[in-house]
Every structure is written in C-alpha cells, then in structure tokens.
C-alpha atoms as a PDB file:
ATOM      1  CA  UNK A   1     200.060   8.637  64.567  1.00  0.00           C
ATOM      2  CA  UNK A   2     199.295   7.937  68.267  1.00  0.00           C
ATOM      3  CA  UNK A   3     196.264   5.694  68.886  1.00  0.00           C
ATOM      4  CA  UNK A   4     194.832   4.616  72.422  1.00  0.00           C
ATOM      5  CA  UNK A   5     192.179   2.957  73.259  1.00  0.00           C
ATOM      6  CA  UNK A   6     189.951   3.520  75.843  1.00  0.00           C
ATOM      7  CA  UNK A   7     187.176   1.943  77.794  1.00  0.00           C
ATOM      8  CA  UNK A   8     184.275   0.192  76.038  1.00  0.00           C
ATOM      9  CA  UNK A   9     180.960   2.469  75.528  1.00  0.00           C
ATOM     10  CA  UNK A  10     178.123   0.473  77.155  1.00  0.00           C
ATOM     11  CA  UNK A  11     175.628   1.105  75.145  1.00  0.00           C
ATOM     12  CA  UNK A  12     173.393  -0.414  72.673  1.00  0.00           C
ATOM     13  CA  UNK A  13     174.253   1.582  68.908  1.00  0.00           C
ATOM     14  CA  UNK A  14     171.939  -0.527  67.559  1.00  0.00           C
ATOM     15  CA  UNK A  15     173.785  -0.220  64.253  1.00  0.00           C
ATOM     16  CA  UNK A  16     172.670  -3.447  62.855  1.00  0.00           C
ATOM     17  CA  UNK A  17     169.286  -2.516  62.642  1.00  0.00           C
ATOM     18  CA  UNK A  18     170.230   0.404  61.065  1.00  0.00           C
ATOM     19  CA  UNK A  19     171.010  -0.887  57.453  1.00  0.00           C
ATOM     20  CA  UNK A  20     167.047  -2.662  57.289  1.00  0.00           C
ATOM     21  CA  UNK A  21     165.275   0.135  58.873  1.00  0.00           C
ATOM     22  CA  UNK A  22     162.908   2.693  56.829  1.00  0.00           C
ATOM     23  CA  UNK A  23     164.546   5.437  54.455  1.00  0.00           C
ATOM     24  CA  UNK A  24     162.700   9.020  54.882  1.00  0.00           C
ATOM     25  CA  UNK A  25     160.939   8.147  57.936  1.00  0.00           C
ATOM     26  CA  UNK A  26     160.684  11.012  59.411  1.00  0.00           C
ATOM     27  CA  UNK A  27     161.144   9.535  63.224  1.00  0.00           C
ATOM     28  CA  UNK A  28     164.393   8.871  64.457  1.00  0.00           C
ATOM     29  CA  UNK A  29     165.385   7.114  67.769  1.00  0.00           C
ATOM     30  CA  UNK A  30     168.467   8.565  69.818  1.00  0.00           C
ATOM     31  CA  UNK A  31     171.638   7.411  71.881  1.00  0.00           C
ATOM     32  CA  UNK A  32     174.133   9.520  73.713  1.00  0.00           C
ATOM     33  CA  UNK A  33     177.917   8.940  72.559  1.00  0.00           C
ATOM     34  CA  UNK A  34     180.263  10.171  75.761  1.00  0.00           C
ATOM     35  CA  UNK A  35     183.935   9.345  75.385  1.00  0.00           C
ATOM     36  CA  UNK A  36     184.948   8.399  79.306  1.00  0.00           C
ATOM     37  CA  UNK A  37     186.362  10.901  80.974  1.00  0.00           C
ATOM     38  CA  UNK A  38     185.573  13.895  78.782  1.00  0.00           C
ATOM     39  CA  UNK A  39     183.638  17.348  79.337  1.00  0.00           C
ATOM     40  CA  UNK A  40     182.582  17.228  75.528  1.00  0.00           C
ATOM     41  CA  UNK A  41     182.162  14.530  73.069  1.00  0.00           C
ATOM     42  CA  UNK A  42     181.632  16.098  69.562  1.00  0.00           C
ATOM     43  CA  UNK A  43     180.642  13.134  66.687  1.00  0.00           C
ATOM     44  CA  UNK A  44     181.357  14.446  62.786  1.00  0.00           C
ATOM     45  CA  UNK A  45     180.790  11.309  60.809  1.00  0.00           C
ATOM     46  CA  UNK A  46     179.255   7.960  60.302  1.00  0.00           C
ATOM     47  CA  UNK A  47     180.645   5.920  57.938  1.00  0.00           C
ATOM     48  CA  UNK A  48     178.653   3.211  56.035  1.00  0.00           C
ATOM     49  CA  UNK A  49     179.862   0.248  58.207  1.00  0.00           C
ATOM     50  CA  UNK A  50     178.909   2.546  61.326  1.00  0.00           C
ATOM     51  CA  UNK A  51     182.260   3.948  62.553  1.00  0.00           C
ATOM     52  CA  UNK A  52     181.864   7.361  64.269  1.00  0.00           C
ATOM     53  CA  UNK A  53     184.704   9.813  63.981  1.00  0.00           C
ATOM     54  CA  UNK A  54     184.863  12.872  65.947  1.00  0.00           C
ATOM     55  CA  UNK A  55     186.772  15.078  68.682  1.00  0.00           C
ATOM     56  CA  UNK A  56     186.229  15.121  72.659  1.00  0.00           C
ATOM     57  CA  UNK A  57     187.697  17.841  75.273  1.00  0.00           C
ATOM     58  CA  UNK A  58     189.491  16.658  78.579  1.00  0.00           C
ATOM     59  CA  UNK A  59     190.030  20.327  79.534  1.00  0.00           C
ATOM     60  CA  UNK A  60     189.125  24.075  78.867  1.00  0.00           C
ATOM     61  CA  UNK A  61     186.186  25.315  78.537  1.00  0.00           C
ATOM     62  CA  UNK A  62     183.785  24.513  76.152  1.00  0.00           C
ATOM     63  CA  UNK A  63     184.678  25.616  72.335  1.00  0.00           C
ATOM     64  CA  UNK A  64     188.517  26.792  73.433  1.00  0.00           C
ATOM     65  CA  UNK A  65     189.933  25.271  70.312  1.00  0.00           C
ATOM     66  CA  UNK A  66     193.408  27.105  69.538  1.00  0.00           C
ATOM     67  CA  UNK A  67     194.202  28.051  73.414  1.00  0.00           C
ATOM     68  CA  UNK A  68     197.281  25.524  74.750  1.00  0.00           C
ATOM     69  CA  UNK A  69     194.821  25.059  78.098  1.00  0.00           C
ATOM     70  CA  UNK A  70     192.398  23.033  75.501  1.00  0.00           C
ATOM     71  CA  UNK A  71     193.475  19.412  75.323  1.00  0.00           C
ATOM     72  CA  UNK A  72     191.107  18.042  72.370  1.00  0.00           C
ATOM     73  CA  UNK A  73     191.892  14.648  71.177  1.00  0.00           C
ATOM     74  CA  UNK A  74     190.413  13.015  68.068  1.00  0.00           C
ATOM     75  CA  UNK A  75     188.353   9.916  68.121  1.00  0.00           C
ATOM     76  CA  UNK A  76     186.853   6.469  66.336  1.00  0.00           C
ATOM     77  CA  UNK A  77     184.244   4.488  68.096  1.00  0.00           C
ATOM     78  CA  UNK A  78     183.659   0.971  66.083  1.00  0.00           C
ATOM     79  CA  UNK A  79     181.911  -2.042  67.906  1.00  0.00           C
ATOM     80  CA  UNK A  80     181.310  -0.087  71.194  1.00  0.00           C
ATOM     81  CA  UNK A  81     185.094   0.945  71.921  1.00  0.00           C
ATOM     82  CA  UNK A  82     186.671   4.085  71.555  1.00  0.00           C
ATOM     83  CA  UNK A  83     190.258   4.687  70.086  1.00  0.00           C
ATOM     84  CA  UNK A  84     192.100   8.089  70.895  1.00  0.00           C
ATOM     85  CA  UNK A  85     193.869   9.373  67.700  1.00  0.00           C
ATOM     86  CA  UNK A  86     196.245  12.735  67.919  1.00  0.00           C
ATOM     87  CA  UNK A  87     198.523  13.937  65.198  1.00  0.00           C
ATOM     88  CA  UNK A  88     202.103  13.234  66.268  1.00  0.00           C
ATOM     89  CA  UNK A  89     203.380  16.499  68.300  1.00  0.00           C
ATOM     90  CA  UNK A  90     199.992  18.000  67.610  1.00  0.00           C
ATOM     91  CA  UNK A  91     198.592  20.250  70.137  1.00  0.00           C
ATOM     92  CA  UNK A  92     195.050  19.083  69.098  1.00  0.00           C
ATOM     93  CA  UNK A  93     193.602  17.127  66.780  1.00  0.00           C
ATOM     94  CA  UNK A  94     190.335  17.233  65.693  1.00  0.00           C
ATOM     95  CA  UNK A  95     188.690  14.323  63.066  1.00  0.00           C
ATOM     96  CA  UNK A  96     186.209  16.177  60.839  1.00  0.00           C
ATOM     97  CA  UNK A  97     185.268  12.811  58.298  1.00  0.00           C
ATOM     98  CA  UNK A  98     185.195   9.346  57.365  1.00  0.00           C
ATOM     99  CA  UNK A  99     184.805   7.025  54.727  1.00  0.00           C
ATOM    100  CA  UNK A 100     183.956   3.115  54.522  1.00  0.00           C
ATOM    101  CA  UNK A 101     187.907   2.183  54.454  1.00  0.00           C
ATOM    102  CA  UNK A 102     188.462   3.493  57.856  1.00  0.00           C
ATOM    103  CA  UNK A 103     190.700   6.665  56.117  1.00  0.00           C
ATOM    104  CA  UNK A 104     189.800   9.774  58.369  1.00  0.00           C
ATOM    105  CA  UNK A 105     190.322  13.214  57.374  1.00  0.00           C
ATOM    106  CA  UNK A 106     190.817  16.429  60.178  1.00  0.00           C
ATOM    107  CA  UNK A 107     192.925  19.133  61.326  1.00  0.00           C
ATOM    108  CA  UNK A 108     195.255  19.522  63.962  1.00  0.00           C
ATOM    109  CA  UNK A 109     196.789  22.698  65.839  1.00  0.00           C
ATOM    110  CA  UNK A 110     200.354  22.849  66.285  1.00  0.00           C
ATOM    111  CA  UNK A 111     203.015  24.754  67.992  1.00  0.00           C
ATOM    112  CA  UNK A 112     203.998  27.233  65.182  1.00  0.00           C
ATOM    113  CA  UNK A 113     200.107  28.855  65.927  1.00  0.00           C
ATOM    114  CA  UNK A 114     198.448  27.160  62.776  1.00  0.00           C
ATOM    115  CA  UNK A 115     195.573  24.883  62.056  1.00  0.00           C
ATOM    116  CA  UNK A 116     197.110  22.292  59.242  1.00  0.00           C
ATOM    117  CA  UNK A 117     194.965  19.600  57.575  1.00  0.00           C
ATOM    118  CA  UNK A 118     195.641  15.464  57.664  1.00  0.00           C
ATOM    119  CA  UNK A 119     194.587  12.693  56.012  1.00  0.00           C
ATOM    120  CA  UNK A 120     195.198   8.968  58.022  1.00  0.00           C
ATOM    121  CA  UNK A 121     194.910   5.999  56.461  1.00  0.00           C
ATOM    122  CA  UNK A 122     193.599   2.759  57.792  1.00  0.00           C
ATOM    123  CA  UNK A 123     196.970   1.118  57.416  1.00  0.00           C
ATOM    124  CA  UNK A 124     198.265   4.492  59.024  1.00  0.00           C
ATOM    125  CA  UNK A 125     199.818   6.468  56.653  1.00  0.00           C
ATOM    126  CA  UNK A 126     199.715   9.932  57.398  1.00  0.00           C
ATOM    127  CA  UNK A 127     199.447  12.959  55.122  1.00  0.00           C
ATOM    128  CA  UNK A 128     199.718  16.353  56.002  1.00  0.00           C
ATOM    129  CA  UNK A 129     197.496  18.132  53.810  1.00  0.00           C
ATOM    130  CA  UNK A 130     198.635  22.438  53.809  1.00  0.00           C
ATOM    131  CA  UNK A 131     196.451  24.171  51.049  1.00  0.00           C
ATOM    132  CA  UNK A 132     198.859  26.783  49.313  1.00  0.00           C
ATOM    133  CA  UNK A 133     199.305  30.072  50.373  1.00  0.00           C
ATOM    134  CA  UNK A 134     197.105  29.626  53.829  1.00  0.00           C
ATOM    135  CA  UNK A 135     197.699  30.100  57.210  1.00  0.00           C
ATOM    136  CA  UNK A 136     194.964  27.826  57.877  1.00  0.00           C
ATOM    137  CA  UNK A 137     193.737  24.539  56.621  1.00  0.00           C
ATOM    138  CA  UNK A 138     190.715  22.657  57.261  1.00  0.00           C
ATOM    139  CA  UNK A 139     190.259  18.731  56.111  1.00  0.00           C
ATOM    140  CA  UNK A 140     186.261  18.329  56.355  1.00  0.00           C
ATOM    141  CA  UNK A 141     185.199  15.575  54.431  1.00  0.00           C
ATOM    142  CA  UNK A 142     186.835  12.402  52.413  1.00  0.00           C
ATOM    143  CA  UNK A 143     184.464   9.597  50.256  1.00  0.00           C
ATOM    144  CA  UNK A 144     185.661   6.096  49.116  1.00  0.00           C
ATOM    145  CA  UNK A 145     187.694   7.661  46.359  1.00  0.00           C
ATOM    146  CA  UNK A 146     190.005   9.226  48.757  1.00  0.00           C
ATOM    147  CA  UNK A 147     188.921  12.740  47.368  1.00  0.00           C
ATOM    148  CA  UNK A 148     189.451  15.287  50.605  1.00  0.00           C
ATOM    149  CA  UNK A 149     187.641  18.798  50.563  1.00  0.00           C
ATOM    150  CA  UNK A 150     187.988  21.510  53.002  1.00  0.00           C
ATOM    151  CA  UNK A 151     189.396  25.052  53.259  1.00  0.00           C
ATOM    152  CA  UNK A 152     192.381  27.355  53.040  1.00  0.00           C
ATOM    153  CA  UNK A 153     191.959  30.731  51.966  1.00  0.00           C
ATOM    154  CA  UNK A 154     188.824  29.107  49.603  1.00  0.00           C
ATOM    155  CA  UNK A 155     187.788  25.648  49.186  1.00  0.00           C
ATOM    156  CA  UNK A 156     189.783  23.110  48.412  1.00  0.00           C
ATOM    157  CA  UNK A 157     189.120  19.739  46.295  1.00  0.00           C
ATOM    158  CA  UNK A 158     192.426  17.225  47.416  1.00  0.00           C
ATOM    159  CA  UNK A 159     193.583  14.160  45.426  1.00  0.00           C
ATOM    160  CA  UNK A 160     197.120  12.510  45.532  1.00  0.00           C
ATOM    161  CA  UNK A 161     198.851  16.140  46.666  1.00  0.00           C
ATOM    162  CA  UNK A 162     196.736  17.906  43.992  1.00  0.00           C
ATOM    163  CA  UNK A 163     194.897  20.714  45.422  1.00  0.00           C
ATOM    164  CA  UNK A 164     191.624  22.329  42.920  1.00  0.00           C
ATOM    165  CA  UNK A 165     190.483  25.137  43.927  1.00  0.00           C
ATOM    166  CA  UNK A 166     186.641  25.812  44.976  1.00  0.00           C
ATOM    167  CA  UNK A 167     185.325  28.527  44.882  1.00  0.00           C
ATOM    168  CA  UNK A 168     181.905  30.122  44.224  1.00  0.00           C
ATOM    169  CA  UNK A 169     182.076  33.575  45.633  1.00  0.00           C
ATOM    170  CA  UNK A 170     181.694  36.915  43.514  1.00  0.00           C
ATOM    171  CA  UNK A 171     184.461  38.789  44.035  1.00  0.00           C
ATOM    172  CA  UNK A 172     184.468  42.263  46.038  1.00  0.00           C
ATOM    173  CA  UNK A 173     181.210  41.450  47.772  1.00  0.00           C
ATOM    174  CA  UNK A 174     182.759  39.768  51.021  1.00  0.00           C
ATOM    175  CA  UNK A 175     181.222  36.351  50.317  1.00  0.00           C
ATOM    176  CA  UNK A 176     183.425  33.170  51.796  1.00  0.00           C
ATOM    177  CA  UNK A 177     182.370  29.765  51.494  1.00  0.00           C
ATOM    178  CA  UNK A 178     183.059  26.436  53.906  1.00  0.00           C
ATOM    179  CA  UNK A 179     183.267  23.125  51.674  1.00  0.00           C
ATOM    180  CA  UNK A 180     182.312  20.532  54.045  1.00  0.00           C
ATOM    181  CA  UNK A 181     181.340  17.296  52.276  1.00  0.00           C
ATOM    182  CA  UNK A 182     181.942  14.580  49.725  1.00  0.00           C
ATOM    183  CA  UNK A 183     179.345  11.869  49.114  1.00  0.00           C
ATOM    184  CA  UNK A 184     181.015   9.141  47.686  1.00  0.00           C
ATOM    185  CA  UNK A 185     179.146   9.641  44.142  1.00  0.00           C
ATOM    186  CA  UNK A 186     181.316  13.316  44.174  1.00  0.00           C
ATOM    187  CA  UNK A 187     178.188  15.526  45.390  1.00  0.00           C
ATOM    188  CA  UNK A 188     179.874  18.631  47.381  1.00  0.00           C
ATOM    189  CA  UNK A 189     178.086  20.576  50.188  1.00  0.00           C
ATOM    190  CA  UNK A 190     178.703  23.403  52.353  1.00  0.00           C
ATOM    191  CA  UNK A 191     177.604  26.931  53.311  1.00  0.00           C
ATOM    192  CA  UNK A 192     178.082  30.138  51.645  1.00  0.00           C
ATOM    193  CA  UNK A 193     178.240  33.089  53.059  1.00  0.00           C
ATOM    194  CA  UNK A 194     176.623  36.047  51.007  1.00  0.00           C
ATOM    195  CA  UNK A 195     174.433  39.505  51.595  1.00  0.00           C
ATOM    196  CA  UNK A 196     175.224  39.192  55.264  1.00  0.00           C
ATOM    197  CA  UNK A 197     173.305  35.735  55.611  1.00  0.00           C
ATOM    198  CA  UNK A 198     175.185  32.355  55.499  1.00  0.00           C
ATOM    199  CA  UNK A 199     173.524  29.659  53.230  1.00  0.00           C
ATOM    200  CA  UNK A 200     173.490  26.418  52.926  1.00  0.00           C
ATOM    201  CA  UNK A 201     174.982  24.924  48.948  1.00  0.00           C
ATOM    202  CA  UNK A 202     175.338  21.813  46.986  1.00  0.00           C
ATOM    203  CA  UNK A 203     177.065  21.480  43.943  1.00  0.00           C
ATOM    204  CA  UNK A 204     176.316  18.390  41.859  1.00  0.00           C
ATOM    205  CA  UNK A 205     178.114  17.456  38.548  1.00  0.00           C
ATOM    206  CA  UNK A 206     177.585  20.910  36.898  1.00  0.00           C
ATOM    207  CA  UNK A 207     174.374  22.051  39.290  1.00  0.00           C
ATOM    208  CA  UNK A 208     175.318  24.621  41.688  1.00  0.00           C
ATOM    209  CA  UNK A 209     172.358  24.983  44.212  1.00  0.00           C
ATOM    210  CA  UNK A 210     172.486  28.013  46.662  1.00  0.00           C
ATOM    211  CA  UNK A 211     169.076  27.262  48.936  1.00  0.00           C
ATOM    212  CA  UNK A 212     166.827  29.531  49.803  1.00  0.00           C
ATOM    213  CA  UNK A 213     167.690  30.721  53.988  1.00  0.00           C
ATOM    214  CA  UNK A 214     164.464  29.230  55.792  1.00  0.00           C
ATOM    215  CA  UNK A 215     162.437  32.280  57.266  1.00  0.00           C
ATOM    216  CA  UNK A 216     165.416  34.618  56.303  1.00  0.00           C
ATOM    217  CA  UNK A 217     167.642  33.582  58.939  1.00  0.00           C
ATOM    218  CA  UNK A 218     170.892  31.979  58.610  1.00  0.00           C
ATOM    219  CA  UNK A 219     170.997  28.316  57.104  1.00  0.00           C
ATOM    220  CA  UNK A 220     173.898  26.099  56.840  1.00  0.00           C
ATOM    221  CA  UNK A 221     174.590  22.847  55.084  1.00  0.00           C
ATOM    222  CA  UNK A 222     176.988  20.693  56.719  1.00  0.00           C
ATOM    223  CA  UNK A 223     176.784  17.084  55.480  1.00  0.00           C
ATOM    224  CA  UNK A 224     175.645  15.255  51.952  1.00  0.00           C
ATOM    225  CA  UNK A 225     175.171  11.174  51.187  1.00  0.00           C
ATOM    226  CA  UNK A 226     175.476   9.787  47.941  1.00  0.00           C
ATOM    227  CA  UNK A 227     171.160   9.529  48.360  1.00  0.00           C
ATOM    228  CA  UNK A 228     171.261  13.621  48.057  1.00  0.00           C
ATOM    229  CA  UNK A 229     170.161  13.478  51.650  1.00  0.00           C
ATOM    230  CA  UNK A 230     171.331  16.428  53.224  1.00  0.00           C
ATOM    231  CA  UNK A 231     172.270  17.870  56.458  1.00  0.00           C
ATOM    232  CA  UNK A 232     172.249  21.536  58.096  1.00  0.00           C
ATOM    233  CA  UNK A 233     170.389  24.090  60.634  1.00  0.00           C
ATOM    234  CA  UNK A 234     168.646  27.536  60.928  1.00  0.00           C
ATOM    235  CA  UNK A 235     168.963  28.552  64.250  1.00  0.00           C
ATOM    236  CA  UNK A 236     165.860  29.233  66.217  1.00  0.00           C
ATOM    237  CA  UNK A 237     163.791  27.527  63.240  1.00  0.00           C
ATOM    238  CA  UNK A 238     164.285  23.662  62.646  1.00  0.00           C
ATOM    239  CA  UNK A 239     166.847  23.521  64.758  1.00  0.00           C
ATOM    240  CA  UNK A 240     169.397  20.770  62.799  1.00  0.00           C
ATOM    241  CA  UNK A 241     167.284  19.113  60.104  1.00  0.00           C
ATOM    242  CA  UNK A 242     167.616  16.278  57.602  1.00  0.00           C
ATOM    243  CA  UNK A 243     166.312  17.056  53.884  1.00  0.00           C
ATOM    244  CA  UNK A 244     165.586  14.240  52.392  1.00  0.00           C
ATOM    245  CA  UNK A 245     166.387  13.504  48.086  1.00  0.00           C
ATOM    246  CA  UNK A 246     167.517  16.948  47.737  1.00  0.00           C
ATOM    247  CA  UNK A 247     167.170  16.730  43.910  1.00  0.00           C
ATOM    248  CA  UNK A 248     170.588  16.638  41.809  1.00  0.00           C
ATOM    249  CA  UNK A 249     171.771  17.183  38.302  1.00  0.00           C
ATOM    250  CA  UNK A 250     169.388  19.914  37.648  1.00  0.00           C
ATOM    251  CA  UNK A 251     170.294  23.427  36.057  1.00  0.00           C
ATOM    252  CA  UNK A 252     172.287  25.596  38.337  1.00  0.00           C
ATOM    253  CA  UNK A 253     169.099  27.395  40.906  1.00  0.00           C
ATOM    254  CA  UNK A 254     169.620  30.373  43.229  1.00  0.00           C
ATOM    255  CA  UNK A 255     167.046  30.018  46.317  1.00  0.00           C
ATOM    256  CA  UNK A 256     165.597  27.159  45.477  1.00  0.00           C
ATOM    257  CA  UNK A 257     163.931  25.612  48.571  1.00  0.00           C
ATOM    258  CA  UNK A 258     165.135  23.355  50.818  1.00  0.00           C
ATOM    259  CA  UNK A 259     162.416  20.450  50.550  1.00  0.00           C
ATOM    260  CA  UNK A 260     160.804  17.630  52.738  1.00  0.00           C
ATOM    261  CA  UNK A 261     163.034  18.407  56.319  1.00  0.00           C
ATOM    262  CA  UNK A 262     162.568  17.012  59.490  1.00  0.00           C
ATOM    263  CA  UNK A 263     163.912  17.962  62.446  1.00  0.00           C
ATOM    264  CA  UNK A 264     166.791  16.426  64.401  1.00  0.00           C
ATOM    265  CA  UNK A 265     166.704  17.486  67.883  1.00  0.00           C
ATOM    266  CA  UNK A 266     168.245  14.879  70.729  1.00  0.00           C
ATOM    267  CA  UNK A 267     165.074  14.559  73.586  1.00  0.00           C
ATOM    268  CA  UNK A 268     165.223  17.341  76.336  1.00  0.00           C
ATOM    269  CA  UNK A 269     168.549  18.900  75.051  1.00  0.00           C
ATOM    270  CA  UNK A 270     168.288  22.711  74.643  1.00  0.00           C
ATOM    271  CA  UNK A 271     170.452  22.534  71.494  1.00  0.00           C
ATOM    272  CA  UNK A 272     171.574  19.690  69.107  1.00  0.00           C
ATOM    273  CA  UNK A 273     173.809  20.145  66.033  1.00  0.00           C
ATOM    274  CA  UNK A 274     173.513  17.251  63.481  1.00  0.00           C
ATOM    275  CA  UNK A 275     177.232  16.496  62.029  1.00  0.00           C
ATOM    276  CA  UNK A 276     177.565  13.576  59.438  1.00  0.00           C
ATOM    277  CA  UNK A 277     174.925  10.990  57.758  1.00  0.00           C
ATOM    278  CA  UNK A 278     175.524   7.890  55.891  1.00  0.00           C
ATOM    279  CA  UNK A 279     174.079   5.971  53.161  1.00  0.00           C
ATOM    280  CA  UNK A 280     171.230   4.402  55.473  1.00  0.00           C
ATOM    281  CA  UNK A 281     170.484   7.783  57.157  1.00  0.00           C
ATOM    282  CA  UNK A 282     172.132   7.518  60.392  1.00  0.00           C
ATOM    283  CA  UNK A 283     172.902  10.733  61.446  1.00  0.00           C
ATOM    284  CA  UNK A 284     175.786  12.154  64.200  1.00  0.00           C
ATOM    285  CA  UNK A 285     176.103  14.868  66.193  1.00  0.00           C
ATOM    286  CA  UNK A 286     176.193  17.049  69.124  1.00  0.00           C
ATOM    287  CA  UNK A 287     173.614  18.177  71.767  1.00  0.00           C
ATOM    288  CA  UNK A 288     173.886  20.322  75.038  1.00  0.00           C
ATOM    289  CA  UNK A 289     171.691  19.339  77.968  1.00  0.00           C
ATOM    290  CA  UNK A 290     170.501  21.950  80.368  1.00  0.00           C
ATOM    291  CA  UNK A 291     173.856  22.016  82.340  1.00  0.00           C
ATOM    292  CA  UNK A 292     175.592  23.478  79.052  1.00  0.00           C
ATOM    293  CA  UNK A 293     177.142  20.208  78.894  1.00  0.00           C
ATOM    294  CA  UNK A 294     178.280  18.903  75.264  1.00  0.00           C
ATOM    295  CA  UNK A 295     177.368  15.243  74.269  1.00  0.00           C
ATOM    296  CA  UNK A 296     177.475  13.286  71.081  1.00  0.00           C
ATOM    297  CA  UNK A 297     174.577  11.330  69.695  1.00  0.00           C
ATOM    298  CA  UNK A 298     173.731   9.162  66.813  1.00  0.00           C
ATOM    299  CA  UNK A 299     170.302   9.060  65.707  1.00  0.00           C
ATOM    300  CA  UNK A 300     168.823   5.960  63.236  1.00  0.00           C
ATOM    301  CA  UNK A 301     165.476   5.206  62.016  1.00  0.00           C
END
C-alpha cells in the first residue's frame, strides 16, 4: 500500500471541541475539507478520534469512476495533514470507512475491469476482500471489531475471510439492497430498494426497520453510530439529514417514521450529501457550490 503525504490543510477542524459540545443540537457549524490540488474532495467517515477518510479526483470529470481518464486517489486527513493512500497497481482507490484503530475499508478499480473490495490495517496489512461469485465488490463500512459490510451480488457481513450473506429482499420483485454501515455496537444500515422507491433500513440485533420514504420520494440511509444516530437524504425534501436516537431493539416495523431530523446542508452550496458520523455527532460529507464544484465538509455541534 502506497501512502503520500501531502500539504497541511490550513484550517481550523476544531475537533477538540467536538467531543464536549451538545448531543442533538440541532445546529451544526461547517468547514470545507479540499485535498490540494484536486477538482473533488469526497469525505466518507469520521472516526471517533476525528480521522476523515475519503476519495478526491485529480482528473475527469466529475463522478467518472471506472473510466482510465479518472485518476481518484483515496485519502486520511488526521491533525490537519492529508495522506494519499492507493491500492498497489490499482487504477483507483476509493476509502468508503473507518474505525478508531486507523483500519480503513474501500474499493479499488483495477485493470481486469472490476471493482474489488480492501481492508488496510493501521500497521498496513492489506486484505483484498472479493465477495463470492461477484463481479463487483464494495467495502462500505468497518467498526472496532474489524467486522466489514458492503456488497457483491447482495450484502455482505466480513470477518477473518468469512463472508455472511445479507440480504433482505423478497425474491422475484426486483428489490436490491446497499449495506453501508457498522456502528461499533453491530447496528447495520443501508438502503433498500423496493416498489420502485429506494428506502432507507436499519437492522438492529433481530429488528429489521424499513422507514417510511419522507413525502413518497426516494430516501436513503447511508451512515449509523453506536448512539442509533442515523444518516441519509430525500432529494428535494431535507436535503441530507441527521435523525437523531433512531430507536433500536424493537419488533421488526415496515414504514415506521423516520423521527426528530434535522437538516445538514453546507451554507450557500446548492447540494450537500452527508457521508459518515461518529460517536459525538460529527458528521462528513460532500457539497457542490454554484460552479458544480465538489468539496468535502465536516460539520460539529
């Protein structure tokens, strides 16, 4: 595994305030995350400690993944500096997740035409992670346990090689799901895709939640802490939102609503996509200012 590091970011994160500040208040304050040199800086996780994992773009234009003319590098940012990570030989690598040891999970593109998942260690070990039978693997999320989730040709729980399969589609109805996060206490989150509408899930010891779409329009989950916090969006309604204490270990509920949400929406951007929260709500993402330009952000009470 390559790593390079890059300039400093000058700018206050203001990350130490972050673990004393108010839980549930529904007013967050914003910074901009730019990796130097990039046209698109893309954020996916905070870990508890504050490190920011994520993906920027040097070239292409924007969302080109899988095209050789799209250089996309991974990233960490921890204490203001950035550190370039690729997958050896990789055509891109993207990091999808962190956890509090520094272990990030991703994917990478490669030469033979497929998307393959990883798994680097702090100490960095790397681990290929191919779920069977797919052409394409996704690593979205890993928690303290090193427990990875993500997708093949359905959802995929990964410990020490051993791939479980998740899946909560009905067959014949052509439903797909996208597992995309593991709180550290094992809740699972993603978005489910079902009558023609995708919506947002969370799966809880034995609960299975499927949430009611807000207004009827699409509405993803993307993110979950170990507080039941979660993250997602409904385009063209709450734009990304946090719900806050989502409640868990409940019988299994079809359309139950998705309770006390506040918007997350970076100031003047005309779109902002919320990514990865922690344990003190601090929130990553992605916003596009009126150029179309993508930027990161982090957002903290």
């Amino acid at each position: 595994m390559k790593n390079h590091f890059v300039p400093t970011l000058i700018i206050c994160l203001f990350l130490t305030s972050a673990g004393v500040s108010q839980i549930n208040s529904p007013t967050f304050r914003y910074v901009a995350i730019n990796v130097p040199g990039a046209t698109a800086t893309i954020p996916r996780g905070i870990n508890n400690f504050g490190e920011v994992v994520g993906s920027y773009q040097i070239s292409g234009n924007p969302g080109c993944e899988l095209s050789a003319n799209c250089v996309i590098h991974g990233f960490k940012l921890i204490n203001g500096k950035f550190t370039r990570v690729d997958v050896p030989g990789a055509l891109q690598t993207e990091i999808h997740g962190v956890n509090d040891g520094g272990d990030v999970v991703g994917t990478y593109f490669s030469s033979d035409g497929r998307l393959h998942g990883f798994l680097l260690r702090h100490t960095g070990q790397l681990t290929h992670i191919d779920a069977p039978g797919a052409q394409f693997t996704v690593a979205n999320g890993v928690n303290n346990s090193l427990i990875v989730v993500g997708n093949g040709n359905t959802g995929f729980i990964w410990k020490n090689g051993t791939f479980t399969t998740f899946n909560i589609t009905v067959p014949n109805r052509g439903e797909s799901e996208d597992l995309l996060a593991i709180s550290n206490n094992g809740f699972l989150a993603g978005t489910l895709f079902r009558q023609d509408f995708e919506n947002g899930f969370q799966k809880t010891g034995a609960d299975l939640d499927v949430f009611a779409r807000i207004n009827g329009t699409d509405t993803h989950v993307v993110a979950v802490n170990s507080r039941d916090d979660l993250l997602g969006a409904a385009p063209g309604v709450d734009r990304s939102f946090v719900a806050f204490h989502e409640e868990s270990n409940e019988p299994t509920e079809t359309n139950e609503a998705l309770r006390n949400r506040v918007s997350i929406h970076f100031p003047g951007s005309t779109g902002t996509t919320a990514w990865g929260i922690n344990f003190n709500q601090s929130i990553v993402g992605s916003y596009t200012d009126s150029s179309g330009h993508t930027h990161g952000f982090l957002a903290v009470h």
